[in-house]
PDB file of N, CA and C in Angstrom:
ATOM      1  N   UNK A   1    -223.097-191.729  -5.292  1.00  0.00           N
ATOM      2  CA  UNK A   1    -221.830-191.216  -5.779  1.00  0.00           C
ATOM      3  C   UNK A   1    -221.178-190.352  -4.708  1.00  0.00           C
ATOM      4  N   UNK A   2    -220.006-190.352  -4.291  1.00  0.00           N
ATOM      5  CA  UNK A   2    -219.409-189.785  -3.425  1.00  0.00           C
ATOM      6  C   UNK A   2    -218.621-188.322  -4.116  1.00  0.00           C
ATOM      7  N   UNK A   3    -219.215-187.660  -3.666  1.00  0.00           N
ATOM      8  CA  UNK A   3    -218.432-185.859  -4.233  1.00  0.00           C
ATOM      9  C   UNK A   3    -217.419-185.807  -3.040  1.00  0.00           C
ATOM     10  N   UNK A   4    -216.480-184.867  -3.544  1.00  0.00           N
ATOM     11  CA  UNK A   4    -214.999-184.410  -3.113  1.00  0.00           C
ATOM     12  C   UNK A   4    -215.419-183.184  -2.116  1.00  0.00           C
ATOM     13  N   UNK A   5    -214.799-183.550  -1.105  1.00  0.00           N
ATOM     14  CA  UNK A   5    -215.387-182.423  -0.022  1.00  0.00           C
ATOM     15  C   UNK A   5    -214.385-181.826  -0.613  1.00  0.00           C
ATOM     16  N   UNK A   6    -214.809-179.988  -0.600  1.00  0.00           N
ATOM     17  CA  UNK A   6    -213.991-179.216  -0.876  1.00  0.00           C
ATOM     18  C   UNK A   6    -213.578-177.986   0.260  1.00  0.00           C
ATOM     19  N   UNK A   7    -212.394-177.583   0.686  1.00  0.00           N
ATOM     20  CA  UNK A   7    -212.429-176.763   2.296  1.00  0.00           C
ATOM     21  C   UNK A   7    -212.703-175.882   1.282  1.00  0.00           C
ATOM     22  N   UNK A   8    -213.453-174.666   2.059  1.00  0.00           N
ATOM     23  CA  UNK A   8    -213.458-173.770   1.945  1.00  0.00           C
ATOM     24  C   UNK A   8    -212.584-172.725   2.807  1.00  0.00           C
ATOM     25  N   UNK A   9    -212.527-171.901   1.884  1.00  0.00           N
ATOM     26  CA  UNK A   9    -211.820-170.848   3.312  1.00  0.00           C
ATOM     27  C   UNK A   9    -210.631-170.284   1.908  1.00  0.00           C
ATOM     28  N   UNK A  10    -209.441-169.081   2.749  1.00  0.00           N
ATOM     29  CA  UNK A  10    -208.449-169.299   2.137  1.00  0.00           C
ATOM     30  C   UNK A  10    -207.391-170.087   1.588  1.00  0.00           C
ATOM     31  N   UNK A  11    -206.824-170.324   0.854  1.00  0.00           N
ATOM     32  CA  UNK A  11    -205.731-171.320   0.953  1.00  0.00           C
ATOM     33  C   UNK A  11    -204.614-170.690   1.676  1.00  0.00           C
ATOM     34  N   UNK A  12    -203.994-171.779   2.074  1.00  0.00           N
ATOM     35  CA  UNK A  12    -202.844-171.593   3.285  1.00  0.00           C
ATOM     36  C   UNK A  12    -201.790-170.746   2.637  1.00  0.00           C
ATOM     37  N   UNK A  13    -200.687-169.782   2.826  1.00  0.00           N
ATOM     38  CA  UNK A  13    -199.544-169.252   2.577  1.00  0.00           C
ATOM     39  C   UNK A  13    -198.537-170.114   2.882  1.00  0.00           C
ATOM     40  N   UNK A  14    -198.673-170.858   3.747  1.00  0.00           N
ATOM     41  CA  UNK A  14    -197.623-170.975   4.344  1.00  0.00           C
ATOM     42  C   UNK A  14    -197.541-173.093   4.955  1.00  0.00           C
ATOM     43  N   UNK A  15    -196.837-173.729   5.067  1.00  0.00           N
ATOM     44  CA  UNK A  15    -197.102-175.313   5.134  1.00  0.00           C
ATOM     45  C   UNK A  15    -197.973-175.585   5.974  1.00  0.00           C
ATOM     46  N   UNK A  16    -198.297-174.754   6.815  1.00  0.00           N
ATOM     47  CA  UNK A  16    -199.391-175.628   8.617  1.00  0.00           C
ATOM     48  C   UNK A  16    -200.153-174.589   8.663  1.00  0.00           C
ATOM     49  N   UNK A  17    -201.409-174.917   9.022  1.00  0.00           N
ATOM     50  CA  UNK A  17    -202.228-174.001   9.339  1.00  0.00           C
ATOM     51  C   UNK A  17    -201.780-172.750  10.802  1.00  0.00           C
ATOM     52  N   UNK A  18    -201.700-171.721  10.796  1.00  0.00           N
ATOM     53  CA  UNK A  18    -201.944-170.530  11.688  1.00  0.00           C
ATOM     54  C   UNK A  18    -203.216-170.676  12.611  1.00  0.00           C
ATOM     55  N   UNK A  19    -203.744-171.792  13.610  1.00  0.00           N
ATOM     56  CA  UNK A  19    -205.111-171.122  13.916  1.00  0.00           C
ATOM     57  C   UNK A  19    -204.858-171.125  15.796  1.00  0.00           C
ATOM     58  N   UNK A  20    -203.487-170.315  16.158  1.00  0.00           N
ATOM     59  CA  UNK A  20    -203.219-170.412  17.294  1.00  0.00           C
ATOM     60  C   UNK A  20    -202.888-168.969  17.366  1.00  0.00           C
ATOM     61  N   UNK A  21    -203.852-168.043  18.195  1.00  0.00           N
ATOM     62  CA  UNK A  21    -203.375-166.506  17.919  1.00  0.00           C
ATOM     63  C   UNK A  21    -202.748-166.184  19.451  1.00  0.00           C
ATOM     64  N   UNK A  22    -201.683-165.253  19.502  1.00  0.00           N
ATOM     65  CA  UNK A  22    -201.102-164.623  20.345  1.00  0.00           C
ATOM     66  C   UNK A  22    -201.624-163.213  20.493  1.00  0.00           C
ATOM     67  N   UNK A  23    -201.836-162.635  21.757  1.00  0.00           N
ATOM     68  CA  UNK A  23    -202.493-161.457  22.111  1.00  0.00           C
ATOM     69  C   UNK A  23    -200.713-160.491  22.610  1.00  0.00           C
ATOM     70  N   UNK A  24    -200.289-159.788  22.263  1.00  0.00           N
ATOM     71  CA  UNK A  24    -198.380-158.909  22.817  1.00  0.00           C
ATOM     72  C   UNK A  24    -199.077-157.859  23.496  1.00  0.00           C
ATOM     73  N   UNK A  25    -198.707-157.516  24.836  1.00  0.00           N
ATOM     74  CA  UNK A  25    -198.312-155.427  24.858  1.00  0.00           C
ATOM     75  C   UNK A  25    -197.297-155.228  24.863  1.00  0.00           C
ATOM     76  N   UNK A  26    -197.305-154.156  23.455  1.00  0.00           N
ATOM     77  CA  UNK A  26    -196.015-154.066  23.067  1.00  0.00           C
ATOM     78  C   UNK A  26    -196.089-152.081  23.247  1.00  0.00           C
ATOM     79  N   UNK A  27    -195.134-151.635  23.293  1.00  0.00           N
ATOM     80  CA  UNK A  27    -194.893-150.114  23.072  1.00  0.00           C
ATOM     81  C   UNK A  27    -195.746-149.762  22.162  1.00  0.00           C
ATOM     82  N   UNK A  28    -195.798-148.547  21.690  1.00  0.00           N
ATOM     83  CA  UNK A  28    -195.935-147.892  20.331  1.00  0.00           C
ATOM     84  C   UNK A  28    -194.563-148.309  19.703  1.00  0.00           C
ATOM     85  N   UNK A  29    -193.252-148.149  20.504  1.00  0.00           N
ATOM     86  CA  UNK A  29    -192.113-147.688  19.629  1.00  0.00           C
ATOM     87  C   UNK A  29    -191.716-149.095  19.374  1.00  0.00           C
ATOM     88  N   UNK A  30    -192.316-150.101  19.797  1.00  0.00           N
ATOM     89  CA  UNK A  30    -191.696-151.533  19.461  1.00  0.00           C
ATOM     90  C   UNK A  30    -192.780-151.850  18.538  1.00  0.00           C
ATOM     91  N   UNK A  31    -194.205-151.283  18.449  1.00  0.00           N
ATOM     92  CA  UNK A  31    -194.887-151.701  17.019  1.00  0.00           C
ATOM     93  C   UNK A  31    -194.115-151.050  16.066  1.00  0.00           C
ATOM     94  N   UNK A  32    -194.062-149.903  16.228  1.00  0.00           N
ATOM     95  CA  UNK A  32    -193.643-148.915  14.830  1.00  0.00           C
ATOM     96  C   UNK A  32    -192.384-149.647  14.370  1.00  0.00           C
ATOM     97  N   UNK A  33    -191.271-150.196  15.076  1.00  0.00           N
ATOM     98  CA  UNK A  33    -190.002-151.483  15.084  1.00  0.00           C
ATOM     99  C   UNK A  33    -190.351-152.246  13.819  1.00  0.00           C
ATOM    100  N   UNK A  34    -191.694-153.360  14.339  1.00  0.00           N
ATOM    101  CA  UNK A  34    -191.771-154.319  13.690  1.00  0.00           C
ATOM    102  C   UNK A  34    -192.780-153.943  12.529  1.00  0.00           C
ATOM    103  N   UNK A  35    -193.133-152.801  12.446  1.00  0.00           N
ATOM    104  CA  UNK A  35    -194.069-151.946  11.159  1.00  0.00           C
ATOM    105  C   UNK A  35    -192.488-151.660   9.819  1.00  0.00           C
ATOM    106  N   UNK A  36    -192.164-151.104  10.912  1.00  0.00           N
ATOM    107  CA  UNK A  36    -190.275-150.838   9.528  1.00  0.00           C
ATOM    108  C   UNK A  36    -189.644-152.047   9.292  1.00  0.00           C
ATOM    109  N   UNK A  37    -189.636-152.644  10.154  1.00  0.00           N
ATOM    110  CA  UNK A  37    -189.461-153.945   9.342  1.00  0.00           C
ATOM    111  C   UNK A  37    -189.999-154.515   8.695  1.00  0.00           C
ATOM    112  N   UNK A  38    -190.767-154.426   8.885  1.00  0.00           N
ATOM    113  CA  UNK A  38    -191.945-155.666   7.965  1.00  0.00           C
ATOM    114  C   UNK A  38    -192.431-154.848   6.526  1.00  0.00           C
ATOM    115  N   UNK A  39    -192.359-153.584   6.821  1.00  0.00           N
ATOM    116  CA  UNK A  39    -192.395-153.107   5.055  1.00  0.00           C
ATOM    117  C   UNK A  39    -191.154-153.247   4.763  1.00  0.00           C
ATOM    118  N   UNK A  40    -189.799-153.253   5.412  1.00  0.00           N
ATOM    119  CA  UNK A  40    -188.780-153.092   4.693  1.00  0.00           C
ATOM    120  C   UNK A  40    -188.257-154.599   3.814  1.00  0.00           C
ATOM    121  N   UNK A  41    -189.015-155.257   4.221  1.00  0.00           N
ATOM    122  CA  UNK A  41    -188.556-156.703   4.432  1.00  0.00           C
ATOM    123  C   UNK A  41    -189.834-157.295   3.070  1.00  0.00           C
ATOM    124  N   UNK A  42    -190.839-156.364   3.195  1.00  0.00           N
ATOM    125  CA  UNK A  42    -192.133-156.935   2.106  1.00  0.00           C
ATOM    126  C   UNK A  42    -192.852-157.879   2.819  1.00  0.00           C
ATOM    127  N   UNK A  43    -193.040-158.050   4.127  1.00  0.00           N
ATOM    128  CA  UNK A  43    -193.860-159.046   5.096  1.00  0.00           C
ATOM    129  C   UNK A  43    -194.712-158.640   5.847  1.00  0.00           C
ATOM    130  N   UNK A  44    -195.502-159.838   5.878  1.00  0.00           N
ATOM    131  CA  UNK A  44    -196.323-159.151   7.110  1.00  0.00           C
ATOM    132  C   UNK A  44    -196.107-159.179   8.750  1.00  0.00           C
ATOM    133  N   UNK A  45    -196.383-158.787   9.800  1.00  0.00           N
ATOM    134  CA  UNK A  45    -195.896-158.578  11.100  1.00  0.00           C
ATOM    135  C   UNK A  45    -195.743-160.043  11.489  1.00  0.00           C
ATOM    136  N   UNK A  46    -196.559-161.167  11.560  1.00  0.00           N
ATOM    137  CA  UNK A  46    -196.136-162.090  11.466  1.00  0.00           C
ATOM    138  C   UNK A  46    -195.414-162.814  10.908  1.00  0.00           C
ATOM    139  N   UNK A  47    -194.987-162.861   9.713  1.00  0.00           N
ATOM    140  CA  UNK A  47    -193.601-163.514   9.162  1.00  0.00           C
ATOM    141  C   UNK A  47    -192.641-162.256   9.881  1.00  0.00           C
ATOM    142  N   UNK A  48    -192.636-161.526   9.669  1.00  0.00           N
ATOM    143  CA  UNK A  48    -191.356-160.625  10.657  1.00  0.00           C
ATOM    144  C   UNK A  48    -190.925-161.036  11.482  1.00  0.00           C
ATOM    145  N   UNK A  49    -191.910-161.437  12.841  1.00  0.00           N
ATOM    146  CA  UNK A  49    -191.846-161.836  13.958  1.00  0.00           C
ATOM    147  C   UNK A  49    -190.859-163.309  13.870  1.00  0.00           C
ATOM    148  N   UNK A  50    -191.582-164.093  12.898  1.00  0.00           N
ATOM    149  CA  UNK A  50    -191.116-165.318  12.735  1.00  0.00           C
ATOM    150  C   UNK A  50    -189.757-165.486  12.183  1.00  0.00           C
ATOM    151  N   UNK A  51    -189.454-164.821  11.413  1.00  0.00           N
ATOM    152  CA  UNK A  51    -187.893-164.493  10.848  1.00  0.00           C
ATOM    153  C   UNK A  51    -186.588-164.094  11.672  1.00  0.00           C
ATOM    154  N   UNK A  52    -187.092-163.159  12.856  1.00  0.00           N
ATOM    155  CA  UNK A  52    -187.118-162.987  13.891  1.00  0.00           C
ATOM    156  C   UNK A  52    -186.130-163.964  14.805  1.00  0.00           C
ATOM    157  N   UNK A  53    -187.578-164.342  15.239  1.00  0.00           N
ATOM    158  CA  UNK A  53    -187.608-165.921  15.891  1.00  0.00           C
ATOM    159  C   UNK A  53    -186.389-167.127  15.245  1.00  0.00           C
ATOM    160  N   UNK A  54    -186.520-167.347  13.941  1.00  0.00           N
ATOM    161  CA  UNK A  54    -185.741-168.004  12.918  1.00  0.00           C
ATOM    162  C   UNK A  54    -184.061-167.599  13.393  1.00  0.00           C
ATOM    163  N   UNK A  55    -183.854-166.468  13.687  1.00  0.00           N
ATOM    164  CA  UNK A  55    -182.462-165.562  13.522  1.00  0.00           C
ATOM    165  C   UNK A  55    -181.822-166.129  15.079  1.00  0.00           C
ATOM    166  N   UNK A  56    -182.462-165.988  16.024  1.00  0.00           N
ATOM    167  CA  UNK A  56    -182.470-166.341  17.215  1.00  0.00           C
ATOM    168  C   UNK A  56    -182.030-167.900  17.621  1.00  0.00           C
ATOM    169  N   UNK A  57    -182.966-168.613  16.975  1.00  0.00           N
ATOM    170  CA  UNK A  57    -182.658-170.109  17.293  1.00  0.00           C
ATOM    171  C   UNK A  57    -181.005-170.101  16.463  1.00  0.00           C
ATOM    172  N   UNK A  58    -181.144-169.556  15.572  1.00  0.00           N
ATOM    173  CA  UNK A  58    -179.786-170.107  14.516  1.00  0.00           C
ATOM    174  C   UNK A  58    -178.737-169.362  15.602  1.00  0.00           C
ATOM    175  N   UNK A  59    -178.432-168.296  16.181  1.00  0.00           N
ATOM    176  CA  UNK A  59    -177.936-167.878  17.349  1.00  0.00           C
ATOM    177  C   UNK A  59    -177.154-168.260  17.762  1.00  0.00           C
ATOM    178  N   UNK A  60    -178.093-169.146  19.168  1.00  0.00           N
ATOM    179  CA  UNK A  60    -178.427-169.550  20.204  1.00  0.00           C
ATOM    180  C   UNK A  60    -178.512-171.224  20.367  1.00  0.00           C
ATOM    181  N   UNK A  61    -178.526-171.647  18.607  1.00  0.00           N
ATOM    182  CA  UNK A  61    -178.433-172.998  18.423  1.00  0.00           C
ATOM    183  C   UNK A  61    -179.715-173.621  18.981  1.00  0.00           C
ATOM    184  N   UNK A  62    -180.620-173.180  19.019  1.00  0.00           N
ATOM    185  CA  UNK A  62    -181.909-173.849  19.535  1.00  0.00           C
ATOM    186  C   UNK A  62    -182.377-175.007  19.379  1.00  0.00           C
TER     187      UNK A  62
END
């Protein structure tokens, strides 16, 4: 009988997996930036970043 592999792990937030990490040096005053944003916003530093990013292409027409 064939059983259903099941992943373990978290389930995803978000459509594609995240498993590509970026290392920044950033200021203090450019963390503390994306710290006020990202509570102000209810996100975490990564969707910030990405929203960000999002704002930019629409811009710039990317």
């Amino acid at each position: 009988m064939d059983k259903e592999k099941k992943k373990m792990g978290r389930p995803l937030k978000f459509g594609e997996p995240r498993d590509t990490s970026l290392h920044l040096r950033i200021s203090k005053q450019e963390s503390e930036r994306i710290k006020k944003c990202s509570e102000n916003l209810n996100l975490n530093r990564t969707e910030t970043i990405m929203r960000g990013i999002e704002l930019l292409e629409k811009k710039f027409k990317l």
